[in-house]
N, C-alpha and C. Protein backbone atom coordinates (compact mmCIF):
# COMPACT_ATOMS: atom_id res chain seq x y z
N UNK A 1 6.99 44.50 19.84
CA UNK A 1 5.57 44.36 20.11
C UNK A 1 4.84 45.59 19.56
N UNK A 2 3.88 45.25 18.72
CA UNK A 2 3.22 46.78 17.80
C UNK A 2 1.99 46.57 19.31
N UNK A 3 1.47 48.11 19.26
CA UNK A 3 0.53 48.42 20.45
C UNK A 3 -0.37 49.42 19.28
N UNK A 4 -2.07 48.71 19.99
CA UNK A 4 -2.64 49.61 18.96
C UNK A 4 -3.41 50.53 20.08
N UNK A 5 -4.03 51.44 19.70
CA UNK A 5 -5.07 52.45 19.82
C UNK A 5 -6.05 52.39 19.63
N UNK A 6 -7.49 52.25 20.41
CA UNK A 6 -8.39 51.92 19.63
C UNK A 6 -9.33 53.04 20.39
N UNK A 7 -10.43 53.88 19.59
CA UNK A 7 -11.45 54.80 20.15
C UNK A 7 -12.59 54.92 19.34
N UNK A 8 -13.64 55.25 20.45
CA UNK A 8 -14.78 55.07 19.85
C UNK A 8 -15.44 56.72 20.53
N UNK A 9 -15.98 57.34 19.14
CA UNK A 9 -16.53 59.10 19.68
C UNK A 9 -17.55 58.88 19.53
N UNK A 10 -18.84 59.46 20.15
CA UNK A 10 -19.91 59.76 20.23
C UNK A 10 -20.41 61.40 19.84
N UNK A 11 -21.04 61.70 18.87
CA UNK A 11 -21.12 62.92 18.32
C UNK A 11 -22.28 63.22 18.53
N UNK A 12 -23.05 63.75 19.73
CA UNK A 12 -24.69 64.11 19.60
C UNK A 12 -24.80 65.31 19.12
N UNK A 13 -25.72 66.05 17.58
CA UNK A 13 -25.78 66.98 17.83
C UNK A 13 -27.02 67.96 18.92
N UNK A 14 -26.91 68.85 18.80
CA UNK A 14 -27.47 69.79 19.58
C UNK A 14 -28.49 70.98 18.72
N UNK A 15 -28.34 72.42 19.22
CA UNK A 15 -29.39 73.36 18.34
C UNK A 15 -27.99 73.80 17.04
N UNK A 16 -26.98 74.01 17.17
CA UNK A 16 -26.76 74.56 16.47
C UNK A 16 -24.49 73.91 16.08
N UNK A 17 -25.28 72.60 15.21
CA UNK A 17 -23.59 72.05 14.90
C UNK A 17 -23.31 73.08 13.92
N UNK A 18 -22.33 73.00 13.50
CA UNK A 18 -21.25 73.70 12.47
C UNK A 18 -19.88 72.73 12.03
N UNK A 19 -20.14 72.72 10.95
CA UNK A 19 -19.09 71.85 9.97
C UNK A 19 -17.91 73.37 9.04
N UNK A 20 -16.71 72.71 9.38
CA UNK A 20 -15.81 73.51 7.97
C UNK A 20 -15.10 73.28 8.00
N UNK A 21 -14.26 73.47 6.43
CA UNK A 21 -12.94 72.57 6.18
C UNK A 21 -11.79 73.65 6.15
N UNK A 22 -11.40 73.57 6.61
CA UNK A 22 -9.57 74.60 6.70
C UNK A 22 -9.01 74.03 5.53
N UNK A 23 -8.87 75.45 4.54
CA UNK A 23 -8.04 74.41 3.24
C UNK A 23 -6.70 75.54 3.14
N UNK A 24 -5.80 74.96 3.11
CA UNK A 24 -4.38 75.64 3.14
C UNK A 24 -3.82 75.02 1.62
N UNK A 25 -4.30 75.11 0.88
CA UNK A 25 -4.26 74.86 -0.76
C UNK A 25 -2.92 73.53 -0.88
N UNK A 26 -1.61 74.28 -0.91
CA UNK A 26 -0.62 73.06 -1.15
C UNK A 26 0.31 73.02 0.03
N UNK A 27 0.09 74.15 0.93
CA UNK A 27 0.88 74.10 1.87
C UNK A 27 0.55 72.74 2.89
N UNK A 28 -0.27 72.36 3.20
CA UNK A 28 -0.06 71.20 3.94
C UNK A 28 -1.66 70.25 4.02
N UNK A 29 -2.31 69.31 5.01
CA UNK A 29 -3.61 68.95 4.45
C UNK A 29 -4.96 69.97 5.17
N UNK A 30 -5.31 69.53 4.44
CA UNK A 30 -6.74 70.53 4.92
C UNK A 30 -7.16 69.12 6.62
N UNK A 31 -7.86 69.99 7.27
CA UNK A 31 -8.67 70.31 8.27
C UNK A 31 -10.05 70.02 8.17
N UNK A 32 -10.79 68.89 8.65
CA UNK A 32 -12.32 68.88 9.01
C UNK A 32 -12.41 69.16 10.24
N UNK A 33 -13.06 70.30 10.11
CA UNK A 33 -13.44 70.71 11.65
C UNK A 33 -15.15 70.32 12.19
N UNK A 34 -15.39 69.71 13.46
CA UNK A 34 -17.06 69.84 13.35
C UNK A 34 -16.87 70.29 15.18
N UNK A 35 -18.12 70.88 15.10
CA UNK A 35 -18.02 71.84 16.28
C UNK A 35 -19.74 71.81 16.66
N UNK A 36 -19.67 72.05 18.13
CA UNK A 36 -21.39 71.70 18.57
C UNK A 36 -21.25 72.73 19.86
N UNK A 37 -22.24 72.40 20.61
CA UNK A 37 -22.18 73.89 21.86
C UNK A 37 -21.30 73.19 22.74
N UNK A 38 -20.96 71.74 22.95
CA UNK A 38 -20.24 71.11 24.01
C UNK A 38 -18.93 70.60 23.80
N UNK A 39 -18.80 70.11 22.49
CA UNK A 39 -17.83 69.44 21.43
C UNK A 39 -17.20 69.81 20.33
N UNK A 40 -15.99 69.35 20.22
CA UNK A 40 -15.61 69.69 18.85
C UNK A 40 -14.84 68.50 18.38
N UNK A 41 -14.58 68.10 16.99
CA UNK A 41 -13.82 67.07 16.52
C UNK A 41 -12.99 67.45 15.52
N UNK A 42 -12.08 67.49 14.95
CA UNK A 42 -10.85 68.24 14.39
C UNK A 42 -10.71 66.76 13.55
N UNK A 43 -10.34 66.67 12.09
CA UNK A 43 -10.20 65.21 11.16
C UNK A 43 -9.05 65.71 10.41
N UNK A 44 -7.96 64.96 10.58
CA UNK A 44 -6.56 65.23 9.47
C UNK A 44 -5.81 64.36 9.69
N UNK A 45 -5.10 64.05 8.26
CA UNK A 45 -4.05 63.06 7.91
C UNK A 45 -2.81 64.03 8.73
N UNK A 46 -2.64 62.82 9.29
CA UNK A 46 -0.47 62.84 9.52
C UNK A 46 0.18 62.88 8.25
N UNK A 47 1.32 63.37 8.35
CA UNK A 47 2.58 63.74 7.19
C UNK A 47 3.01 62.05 6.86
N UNK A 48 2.53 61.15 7.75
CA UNK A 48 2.90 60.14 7.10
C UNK A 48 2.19 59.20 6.33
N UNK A 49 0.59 59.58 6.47
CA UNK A 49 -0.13 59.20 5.31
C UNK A 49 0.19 59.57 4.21
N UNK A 50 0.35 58.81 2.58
CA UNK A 50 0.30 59.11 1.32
C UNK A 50 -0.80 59.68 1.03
N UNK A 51 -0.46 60.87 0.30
CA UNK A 51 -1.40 61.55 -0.35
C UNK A 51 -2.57 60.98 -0.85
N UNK A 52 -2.41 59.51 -1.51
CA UNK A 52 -3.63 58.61 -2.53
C UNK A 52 -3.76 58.25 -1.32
N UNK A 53 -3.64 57.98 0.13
CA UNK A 53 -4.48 57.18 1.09
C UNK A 53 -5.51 58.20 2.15
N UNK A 54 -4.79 59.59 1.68
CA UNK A 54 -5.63 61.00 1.86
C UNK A 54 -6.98 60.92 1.06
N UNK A 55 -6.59 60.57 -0.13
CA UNK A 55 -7.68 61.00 -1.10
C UNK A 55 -8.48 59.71 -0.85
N UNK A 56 -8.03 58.70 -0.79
CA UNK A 56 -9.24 57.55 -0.65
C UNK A 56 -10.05 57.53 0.53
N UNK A 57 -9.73 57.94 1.56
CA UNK A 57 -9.96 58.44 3.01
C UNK A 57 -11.25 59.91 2.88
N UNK A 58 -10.69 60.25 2.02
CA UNK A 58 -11.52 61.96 1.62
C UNK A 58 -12.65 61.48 0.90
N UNK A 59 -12.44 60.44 -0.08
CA UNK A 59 -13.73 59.96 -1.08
C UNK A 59 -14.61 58.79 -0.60
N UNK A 60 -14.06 58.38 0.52
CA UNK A 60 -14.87 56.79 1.39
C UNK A 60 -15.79 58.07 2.78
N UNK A 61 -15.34 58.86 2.79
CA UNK A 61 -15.70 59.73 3.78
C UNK A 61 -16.87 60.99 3.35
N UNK A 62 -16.23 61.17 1.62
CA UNK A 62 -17.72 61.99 1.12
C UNK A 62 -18.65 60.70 0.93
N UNK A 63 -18.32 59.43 0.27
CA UNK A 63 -19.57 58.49 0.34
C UNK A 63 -20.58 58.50 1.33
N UNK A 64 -19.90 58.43 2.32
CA UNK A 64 -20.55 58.18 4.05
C UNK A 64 -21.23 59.36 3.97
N UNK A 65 -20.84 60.40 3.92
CA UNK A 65 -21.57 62.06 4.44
C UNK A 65 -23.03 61.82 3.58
N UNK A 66 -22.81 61.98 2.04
CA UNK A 66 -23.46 61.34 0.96
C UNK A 66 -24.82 60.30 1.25
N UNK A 67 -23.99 59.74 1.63
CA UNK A 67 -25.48 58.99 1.85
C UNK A 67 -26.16 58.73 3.66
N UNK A 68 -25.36 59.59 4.65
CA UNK A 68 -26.26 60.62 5.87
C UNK A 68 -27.16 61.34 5.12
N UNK A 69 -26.85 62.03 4.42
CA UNK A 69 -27.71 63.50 4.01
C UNK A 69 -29.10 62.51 3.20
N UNK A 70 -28.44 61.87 2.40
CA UNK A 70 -30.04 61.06 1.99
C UNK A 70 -31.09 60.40 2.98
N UNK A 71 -30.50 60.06 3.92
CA UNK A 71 -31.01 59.04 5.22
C UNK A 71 -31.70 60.04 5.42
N UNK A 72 -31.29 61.40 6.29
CA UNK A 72 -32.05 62.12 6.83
C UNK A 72 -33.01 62.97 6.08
N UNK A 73 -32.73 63.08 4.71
CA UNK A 73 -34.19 63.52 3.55
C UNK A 73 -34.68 62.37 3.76
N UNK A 74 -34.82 61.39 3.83
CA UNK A 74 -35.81 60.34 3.74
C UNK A 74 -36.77 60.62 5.18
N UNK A 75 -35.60 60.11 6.42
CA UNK A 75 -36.03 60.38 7.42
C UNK A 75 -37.06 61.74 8.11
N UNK A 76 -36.90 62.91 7.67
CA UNK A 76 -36.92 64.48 7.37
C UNK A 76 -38.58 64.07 6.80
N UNK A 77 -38.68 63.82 5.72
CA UNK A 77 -39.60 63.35 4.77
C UNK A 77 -41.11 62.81 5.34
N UNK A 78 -40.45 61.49 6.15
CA UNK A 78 -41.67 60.60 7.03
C UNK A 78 -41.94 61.28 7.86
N UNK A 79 -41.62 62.42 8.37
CA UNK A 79 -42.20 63.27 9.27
C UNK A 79 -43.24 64.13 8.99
N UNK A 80 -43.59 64.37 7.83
CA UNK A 80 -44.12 65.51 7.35
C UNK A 80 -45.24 65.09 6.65
């Protein structure tokens, strides 16, 4: 019987989030760290993800960031 996991995070930020990536070059995967005054969320592949399912994961994930940052220039924008 496979058993899944399923979760859902809620990320509010606050006055002062902070984003950074821990990069340990070839020694093992890098680290997204995001951090707020109450929260923190930590993002990394297991040793048993393939590297190409790292990288597709890394490039479906800059898309997403990518087009936040436009939302909120737009959004940012109608305010002013």
């Amino acid at each position: 019987m496979a058993h899944t996991i399923a979760a859902s995070v809620s990320f509010h930020l606050t006055e002062k989030p902070f984003v950074l990536c821990h990069d340990y070059g070839t020694e093992r995967t890098p680290i997204l760290a995001i951090q707020d005054q109450h929260a923190s969320l930590t993002l990394y592949a297991r040793d048993c993800l393939a590297p190409a399912e790292q990288l597709t994961f890394a490039r479906e994930l800059l898309a997403a960031a990518t087009a936040y940052a436009a939302a909120v220039e737009k959004y940012a924008a109608s305010l002013t």
